[in-house]
C-alpha atoms as a PDB file:
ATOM      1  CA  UNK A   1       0.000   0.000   0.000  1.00  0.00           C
ATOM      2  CA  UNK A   2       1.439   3.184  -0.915  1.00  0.00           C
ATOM      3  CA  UNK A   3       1.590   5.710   1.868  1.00  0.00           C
ATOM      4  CA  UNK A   4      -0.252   9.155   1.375  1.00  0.00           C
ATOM      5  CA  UNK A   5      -0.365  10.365   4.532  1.00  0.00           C
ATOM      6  CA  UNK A   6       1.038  13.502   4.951  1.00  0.00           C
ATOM      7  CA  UNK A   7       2.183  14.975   8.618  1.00  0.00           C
ATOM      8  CA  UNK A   8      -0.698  16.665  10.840  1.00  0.00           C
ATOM      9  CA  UNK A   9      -0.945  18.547  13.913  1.00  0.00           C
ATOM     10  CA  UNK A  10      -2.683  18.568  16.815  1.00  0.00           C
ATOM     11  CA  UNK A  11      -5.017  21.211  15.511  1.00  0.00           C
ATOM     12  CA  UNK A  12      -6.080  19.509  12.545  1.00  0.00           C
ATOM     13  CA  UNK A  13      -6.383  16.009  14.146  1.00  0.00           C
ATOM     14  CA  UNK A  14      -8.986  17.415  16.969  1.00  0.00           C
ATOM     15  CA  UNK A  15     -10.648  19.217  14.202  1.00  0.00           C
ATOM     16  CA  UNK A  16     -11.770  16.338  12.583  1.00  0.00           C
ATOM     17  CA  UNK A  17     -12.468  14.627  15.954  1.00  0.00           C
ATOM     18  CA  UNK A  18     -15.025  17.180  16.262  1.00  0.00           C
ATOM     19  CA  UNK A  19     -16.290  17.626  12.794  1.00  0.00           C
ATOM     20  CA  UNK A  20     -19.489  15.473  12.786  1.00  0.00           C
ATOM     21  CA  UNK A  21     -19.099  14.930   8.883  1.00  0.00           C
ATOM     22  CA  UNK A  22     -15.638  14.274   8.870  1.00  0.00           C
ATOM     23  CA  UNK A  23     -15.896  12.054  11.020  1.00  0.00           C
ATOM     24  CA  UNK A  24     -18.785  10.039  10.236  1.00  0.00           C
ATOM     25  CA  UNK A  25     -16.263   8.983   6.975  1.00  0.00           C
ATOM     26  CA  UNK A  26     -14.837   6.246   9.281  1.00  0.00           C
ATOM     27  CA  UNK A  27     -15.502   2.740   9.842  1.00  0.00           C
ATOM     28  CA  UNK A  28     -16.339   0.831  12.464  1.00  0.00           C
ATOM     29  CA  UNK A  29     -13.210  -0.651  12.431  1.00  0.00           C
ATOM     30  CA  UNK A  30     -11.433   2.966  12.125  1.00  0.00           C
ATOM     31  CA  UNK A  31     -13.181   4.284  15.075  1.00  0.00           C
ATOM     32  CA  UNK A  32     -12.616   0.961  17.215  1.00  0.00           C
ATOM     33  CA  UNK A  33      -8.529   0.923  16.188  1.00  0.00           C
ATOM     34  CA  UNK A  34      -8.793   4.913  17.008  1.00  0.00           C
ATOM     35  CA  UNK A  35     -10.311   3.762  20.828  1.00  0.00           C
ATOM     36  CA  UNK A  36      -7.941   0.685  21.605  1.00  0.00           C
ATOM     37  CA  UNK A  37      -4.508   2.768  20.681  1.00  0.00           C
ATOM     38  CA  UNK A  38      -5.516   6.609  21.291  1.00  0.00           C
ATOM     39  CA  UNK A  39      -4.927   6.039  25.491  1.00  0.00           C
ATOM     40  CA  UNK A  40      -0.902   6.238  26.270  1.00  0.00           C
ATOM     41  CA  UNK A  41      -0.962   3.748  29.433  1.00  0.00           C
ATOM     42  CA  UNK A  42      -2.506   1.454  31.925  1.00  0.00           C
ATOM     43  CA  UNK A  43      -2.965   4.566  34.165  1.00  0.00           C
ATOM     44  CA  UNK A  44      -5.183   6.009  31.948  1.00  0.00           C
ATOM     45  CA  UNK A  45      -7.574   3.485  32.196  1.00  0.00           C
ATOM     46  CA  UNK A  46      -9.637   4.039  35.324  1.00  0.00           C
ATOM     47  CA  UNK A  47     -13.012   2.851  36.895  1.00  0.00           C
ATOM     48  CA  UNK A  48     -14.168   6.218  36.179  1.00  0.00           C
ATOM     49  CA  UNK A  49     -13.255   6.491  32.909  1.00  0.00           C
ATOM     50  CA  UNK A  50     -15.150   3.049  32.153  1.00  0.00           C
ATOM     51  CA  UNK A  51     -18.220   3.975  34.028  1.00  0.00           C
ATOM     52  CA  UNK A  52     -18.143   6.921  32.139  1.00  0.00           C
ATOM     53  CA  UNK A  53     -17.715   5.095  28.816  1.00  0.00           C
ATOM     54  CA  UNK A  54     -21.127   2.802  29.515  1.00  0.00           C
ATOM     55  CA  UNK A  55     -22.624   5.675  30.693  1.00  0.00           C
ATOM     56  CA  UNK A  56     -22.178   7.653  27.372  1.00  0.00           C
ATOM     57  CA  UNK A  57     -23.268   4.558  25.798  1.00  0.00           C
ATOM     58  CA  UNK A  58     -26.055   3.388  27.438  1.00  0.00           C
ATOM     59  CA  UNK A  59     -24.866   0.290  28.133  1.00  0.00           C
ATOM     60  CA  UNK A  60     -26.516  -1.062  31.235  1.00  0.00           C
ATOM     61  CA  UNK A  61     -25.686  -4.924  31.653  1.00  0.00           C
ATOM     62  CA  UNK A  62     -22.057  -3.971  32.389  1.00  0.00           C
ATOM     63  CA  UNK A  63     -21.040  -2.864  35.858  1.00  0.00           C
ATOM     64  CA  UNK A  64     -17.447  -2.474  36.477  1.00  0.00           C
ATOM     65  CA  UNK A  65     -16.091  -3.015  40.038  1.00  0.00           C
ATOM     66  CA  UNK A  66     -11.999  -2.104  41.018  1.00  0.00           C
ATOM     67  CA  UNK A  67     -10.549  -4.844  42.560  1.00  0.00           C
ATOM     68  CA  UNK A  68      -7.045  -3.561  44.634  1.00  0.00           C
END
């Protein structure tokens, strides 16, 4: 595959994050390869972040619990 992507910057990447339009031009796929690599560590990942990510989803046979 030849490679045509050319260098962007923060700017324009959260500019198309935000334009609906734009945005709606990826796949399923594009979005759920965006989600699993966008975070930059374990730390990141928190109970509230996940309880915040089924509740912006509406996903209610999920509950998560933090085990220490």
């Amino acid at each position: 595959m030849k490679n045509t992507l050319k260098n962007i910057n923060r700017e324009d990447f959260m500019n198309f994050f935000r334009d609906d339009e734009k945005l709606n031009t990826l796949s399923s796929d594009d979005r759920v390869e965006i989600f699993l690599q966008i975070l930059q560590g374990s730390s990141d990942i928190t109970k509230e972040l996940l309880n915040e990510l089924i509740c912006d989803y509406n996903v209610h046979n999920l509950r998560i619990s933090q085990i220490k």
